[in-house]
PDB file of N, CA and C in Angstrom:
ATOM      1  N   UNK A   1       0.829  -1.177   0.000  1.00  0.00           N
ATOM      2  CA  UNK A   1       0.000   0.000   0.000  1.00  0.00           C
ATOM      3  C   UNK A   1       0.877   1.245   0.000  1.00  0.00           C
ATOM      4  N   UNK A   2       0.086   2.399  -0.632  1.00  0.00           N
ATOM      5  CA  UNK A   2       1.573   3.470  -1.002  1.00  0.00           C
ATOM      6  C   UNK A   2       1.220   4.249   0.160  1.00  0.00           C
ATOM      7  N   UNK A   3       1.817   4.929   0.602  1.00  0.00           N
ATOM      8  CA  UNK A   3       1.522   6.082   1.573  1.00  0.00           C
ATOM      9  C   UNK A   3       1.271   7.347   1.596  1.00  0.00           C
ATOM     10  N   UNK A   4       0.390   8.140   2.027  1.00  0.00           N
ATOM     11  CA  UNK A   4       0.603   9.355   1.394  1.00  0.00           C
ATOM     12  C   UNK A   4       1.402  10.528   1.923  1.00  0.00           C
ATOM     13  N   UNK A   5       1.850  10.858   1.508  1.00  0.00           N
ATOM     14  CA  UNK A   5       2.803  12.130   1.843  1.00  0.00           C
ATOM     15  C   UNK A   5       2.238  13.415   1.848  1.00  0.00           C
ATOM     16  N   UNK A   6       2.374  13.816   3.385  1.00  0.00           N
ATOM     17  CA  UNK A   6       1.736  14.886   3.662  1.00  0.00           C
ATOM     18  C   UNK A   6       3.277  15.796   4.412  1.00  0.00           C
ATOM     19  N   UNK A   7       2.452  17.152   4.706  1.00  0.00           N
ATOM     20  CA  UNK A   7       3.521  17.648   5.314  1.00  0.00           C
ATOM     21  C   UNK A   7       4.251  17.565   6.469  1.00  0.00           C
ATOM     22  N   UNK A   8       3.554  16.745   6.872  1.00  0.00           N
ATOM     23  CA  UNK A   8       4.310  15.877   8.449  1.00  0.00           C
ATOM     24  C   UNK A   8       5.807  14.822   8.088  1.00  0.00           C
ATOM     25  N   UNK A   9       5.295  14.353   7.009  1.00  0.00           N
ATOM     26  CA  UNK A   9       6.417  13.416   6.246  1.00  0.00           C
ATOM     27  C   UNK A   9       7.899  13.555   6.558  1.00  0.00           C
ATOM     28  N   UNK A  10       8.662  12.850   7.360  1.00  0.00           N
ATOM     29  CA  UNK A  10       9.810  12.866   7.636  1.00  0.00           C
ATOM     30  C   UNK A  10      10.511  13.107   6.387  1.00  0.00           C
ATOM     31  N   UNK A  11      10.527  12.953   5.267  1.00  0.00           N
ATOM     32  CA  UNK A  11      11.160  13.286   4.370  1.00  0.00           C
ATOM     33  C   UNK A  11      11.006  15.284   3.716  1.00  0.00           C
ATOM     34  N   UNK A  12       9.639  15.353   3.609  1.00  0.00           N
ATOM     35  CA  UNK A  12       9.451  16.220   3.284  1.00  0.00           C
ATOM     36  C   UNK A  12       9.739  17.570   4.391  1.00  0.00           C
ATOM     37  N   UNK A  13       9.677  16.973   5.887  1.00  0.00           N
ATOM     38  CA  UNK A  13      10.437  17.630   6.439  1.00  0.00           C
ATOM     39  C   UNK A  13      11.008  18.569   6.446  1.00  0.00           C
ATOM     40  N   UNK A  14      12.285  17.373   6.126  1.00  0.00           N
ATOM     41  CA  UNK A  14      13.988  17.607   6.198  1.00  0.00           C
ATOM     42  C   UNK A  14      14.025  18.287   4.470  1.00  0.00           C
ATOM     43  N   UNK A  15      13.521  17.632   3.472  1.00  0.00           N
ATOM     44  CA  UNK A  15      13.251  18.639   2.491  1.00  0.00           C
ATOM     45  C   UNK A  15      13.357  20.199   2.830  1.00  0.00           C
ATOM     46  N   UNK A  16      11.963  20.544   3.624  1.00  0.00           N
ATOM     47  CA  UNK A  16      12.014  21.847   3.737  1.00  0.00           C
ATOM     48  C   UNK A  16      13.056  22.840   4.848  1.00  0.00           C
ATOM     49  N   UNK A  17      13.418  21.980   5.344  1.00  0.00           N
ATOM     50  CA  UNK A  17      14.456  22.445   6.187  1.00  0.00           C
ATOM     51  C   UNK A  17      15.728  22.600   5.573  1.00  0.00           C
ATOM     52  N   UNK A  18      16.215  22.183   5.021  1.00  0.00           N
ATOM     53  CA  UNK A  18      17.629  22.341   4.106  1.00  0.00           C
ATOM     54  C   UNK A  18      17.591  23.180   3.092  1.00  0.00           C
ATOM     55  N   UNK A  19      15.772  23.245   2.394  1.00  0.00           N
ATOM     56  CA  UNK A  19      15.583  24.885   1.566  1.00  0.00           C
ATOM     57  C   UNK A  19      15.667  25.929   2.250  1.00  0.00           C
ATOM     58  N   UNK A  20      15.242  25.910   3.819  1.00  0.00           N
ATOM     59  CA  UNK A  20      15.349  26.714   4.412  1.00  0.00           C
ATOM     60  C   UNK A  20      16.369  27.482   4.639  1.00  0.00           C
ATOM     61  N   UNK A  21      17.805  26.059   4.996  1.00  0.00           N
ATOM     62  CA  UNK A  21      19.472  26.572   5.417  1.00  0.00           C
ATOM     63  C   UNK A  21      19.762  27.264   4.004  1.00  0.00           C
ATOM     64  N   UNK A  22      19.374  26.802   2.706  1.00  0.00           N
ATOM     65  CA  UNK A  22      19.899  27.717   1.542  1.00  0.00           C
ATOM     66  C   UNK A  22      19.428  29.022   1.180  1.00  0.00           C
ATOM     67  N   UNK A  23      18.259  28.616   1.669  1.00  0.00           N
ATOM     68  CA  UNK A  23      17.793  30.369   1.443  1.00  0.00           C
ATOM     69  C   UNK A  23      18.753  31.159   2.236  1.00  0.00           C
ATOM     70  N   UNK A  24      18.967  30.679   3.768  1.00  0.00           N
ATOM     71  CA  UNK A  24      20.109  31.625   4.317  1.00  0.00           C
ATOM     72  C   UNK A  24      21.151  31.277   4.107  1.00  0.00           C
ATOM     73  N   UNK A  25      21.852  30.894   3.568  1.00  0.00           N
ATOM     74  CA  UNK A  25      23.156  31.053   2.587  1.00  0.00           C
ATOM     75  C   UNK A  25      23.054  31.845   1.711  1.00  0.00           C
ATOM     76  N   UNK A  26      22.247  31.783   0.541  1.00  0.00           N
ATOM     77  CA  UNK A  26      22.216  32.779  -0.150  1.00  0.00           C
ATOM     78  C   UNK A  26      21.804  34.778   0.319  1.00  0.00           C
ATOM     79  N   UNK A  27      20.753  34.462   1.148  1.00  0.00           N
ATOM     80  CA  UNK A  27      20.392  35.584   1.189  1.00  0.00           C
ATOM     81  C   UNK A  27      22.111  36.615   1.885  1.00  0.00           C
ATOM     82  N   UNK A  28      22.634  35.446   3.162  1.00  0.00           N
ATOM     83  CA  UNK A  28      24.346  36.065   3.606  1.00  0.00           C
ATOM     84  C   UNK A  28      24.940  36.350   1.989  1.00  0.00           C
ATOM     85  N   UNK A  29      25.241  35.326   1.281  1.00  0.00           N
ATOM     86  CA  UNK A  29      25.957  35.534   0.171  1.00  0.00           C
ATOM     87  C   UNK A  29      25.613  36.437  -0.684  1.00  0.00           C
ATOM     88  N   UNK A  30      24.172  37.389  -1.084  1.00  0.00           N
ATOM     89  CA  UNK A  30      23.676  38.314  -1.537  1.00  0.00           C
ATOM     90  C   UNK A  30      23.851  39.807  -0.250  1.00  0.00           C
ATOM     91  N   UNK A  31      23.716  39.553   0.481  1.00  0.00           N
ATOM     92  CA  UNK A  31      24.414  40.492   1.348  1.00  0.00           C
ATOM     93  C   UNK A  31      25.989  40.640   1.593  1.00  0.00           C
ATOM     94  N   UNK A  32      26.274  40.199   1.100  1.00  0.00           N
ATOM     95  CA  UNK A  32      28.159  40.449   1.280  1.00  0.00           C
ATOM     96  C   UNK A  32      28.533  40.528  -0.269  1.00  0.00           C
ATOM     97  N   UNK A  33      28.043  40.297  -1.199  1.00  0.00           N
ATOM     98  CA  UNK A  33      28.597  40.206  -2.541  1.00  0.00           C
ATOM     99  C   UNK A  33      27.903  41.728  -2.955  1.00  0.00           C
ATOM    100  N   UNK A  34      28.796  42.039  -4.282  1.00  0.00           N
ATOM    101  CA  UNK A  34      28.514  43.428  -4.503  1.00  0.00           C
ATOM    102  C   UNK A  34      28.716  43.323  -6.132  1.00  0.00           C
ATOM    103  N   UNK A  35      28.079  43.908  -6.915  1.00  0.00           N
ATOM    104  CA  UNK A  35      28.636  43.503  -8.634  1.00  0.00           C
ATOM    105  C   UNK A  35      30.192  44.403  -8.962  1.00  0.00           C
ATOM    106  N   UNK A  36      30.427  43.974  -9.529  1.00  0.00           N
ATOM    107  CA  UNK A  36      31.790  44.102 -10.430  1.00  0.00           C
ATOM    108  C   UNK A  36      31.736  45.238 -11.519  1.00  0.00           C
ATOM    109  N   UNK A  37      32.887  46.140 -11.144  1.00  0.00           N
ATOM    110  CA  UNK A  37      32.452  47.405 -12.548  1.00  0.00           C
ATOM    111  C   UNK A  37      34.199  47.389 -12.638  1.00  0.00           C
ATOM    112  N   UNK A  38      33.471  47.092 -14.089  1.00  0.00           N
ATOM    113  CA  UNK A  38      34.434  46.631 -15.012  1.00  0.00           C
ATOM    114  C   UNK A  38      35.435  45.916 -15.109  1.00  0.00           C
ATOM    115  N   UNK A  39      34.775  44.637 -14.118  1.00  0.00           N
ATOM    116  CA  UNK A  39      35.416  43.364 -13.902  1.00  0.00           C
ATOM    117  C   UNK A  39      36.666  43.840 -12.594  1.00  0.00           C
ATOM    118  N   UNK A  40      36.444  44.700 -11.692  1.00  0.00           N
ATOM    119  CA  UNK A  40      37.461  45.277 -10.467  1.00  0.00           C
ATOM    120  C   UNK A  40      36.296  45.347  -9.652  1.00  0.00           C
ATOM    121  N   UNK A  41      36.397  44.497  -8.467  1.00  0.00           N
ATOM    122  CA  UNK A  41      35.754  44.745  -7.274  1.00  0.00           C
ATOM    123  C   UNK A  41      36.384  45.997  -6.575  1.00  0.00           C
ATOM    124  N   UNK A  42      35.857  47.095  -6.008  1.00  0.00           N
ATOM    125  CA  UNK A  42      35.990  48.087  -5.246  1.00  0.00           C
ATOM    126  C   UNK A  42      35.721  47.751  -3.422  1.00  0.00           C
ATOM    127  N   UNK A  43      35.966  48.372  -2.660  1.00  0.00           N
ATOM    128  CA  UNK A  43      36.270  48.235  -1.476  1.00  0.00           C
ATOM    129  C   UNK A  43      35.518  49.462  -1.186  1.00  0.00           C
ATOM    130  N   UNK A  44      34.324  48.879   0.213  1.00  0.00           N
ATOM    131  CA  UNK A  44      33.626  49.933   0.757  1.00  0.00           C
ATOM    132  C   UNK A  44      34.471  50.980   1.788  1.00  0.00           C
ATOM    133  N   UNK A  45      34.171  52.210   1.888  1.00  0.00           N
ATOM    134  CA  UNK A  45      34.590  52.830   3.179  1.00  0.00           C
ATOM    135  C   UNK A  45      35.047  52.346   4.354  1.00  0.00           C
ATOM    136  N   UNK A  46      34.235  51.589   4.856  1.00  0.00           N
ATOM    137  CA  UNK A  46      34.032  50.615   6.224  1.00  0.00           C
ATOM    138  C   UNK A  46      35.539  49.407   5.957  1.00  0.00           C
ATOM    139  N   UNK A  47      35.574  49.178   4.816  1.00  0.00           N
ATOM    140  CA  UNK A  47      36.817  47.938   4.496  1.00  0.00           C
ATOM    141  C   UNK A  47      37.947  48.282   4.068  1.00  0.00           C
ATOM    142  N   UNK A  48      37.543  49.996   3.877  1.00  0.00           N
ATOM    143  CA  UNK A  48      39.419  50.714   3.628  1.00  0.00           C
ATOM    144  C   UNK A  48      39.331  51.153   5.208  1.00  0.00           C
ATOM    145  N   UNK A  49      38.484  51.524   5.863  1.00  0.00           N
ATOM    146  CA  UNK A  49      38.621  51.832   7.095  1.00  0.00           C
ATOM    147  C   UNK A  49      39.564  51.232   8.085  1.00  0.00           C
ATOM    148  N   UNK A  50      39.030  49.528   7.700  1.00  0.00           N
ATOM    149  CA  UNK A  50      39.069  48.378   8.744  1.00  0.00           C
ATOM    150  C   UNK A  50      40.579  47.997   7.941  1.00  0.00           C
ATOM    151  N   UNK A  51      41.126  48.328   6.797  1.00  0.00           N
ATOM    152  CA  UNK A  51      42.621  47.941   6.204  1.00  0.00           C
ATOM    153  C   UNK A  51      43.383  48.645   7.042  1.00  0.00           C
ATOM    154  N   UNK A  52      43.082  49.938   6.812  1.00  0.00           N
ATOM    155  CA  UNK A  52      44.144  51.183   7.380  1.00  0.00           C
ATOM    156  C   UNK A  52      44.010  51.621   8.529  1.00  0.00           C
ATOM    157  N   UNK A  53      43.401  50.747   9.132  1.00  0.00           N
ATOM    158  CA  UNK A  53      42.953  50.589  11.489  1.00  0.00           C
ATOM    159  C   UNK A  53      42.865  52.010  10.966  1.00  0.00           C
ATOM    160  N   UNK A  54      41.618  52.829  10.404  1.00  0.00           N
ATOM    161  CA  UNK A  54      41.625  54.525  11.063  1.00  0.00           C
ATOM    162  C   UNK A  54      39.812  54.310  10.890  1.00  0.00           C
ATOM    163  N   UNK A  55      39.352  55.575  11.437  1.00  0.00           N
ATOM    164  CA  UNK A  55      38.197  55.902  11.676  1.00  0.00           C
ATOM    165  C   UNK A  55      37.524  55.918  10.263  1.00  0.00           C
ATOM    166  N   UNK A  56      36.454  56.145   9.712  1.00  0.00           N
ATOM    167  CA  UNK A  56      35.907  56.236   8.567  1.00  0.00           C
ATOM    168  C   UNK A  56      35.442  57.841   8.271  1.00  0.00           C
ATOM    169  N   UNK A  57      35.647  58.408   9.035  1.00  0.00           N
ATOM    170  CA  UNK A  57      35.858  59.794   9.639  1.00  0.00           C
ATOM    171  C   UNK A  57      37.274  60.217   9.093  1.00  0.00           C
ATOM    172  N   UNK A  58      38.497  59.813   9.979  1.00  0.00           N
ATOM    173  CA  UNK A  58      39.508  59.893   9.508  1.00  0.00           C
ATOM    174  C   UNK A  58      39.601  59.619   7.962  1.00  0.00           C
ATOM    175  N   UNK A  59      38.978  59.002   7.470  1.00  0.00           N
ATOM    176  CA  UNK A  59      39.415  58.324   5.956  1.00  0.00           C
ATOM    177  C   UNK A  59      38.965  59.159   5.152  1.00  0.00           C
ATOM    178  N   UNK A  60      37.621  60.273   5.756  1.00  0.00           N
ATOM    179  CA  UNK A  60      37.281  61.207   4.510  1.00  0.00           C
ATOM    180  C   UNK A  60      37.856  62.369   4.446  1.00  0.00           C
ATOM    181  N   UNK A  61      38.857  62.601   5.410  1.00  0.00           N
ATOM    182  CA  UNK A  61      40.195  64.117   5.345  1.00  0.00           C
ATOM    183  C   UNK A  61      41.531  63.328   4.411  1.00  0.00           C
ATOM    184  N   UNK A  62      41.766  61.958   4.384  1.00  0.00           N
ATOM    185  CA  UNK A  62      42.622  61.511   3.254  1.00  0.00           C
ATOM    186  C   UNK A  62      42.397  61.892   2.213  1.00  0.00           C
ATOM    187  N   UNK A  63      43.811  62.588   1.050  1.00  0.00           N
ATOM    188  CA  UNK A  63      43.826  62.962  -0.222  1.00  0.00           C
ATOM    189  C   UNK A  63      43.378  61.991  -0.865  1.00  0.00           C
ATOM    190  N   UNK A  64      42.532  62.028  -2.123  1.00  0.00           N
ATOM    191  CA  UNK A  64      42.748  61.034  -2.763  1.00  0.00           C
ATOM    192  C   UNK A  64      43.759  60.445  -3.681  1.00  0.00           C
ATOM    193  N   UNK A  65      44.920  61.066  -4.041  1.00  0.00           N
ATOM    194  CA  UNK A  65      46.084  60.422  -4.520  1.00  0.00           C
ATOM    195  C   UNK A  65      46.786  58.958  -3.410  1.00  0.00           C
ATOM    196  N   UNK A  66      46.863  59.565  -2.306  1.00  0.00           N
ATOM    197  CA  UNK A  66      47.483  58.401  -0.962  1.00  0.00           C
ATOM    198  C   UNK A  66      46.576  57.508  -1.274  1.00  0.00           C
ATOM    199  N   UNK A  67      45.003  57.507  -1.461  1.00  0.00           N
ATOM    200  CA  UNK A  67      44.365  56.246  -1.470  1.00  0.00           C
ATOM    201  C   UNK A  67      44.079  55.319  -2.908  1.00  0.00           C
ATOM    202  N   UNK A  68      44.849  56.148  -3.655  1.00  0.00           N
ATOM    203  CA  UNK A  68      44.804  55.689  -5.027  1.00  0.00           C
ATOM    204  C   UNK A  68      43.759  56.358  -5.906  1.00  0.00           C
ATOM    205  N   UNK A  69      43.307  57.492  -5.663  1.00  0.00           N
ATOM    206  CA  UNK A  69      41.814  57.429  -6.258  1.00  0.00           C
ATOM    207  C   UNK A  69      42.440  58.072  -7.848  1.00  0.00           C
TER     208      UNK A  69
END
């Protein structure tokens, strides 16, 4: 006799639970990823901040030649 599969279903479950863990993988991985211009990832404020241990404050009285701009 076949069984029917409902949403209690130990399988279907764990199914929905592991869509669950990917959705939050992706949604982290869409929050930390940023698109590409012109194939050069750029670096936020906050991550030249956190390179050069200074304030993000401090970082907007830097010339922009010293920071490469």
């Amino acid at each position: 006799m076949e069984e029917l599969i409902t949403k209690r279903n130990k399988d279907v479950v764990t199914f929905f639970e592991s869509l669950e863990e990917l959705i939050v993988c992706l949604e982290d991985t869409f929050e930390e990823t940023r698109p590409l211009l012109n194939a050069e990832r750029y670096l936020t404020d906050k991550e030249v901040s956190d390179r050069l241990k200074v304030s993000r404050r401090t970082l907007q009285d830097y010339p922009a030649p010293v920071l490469g701009i």
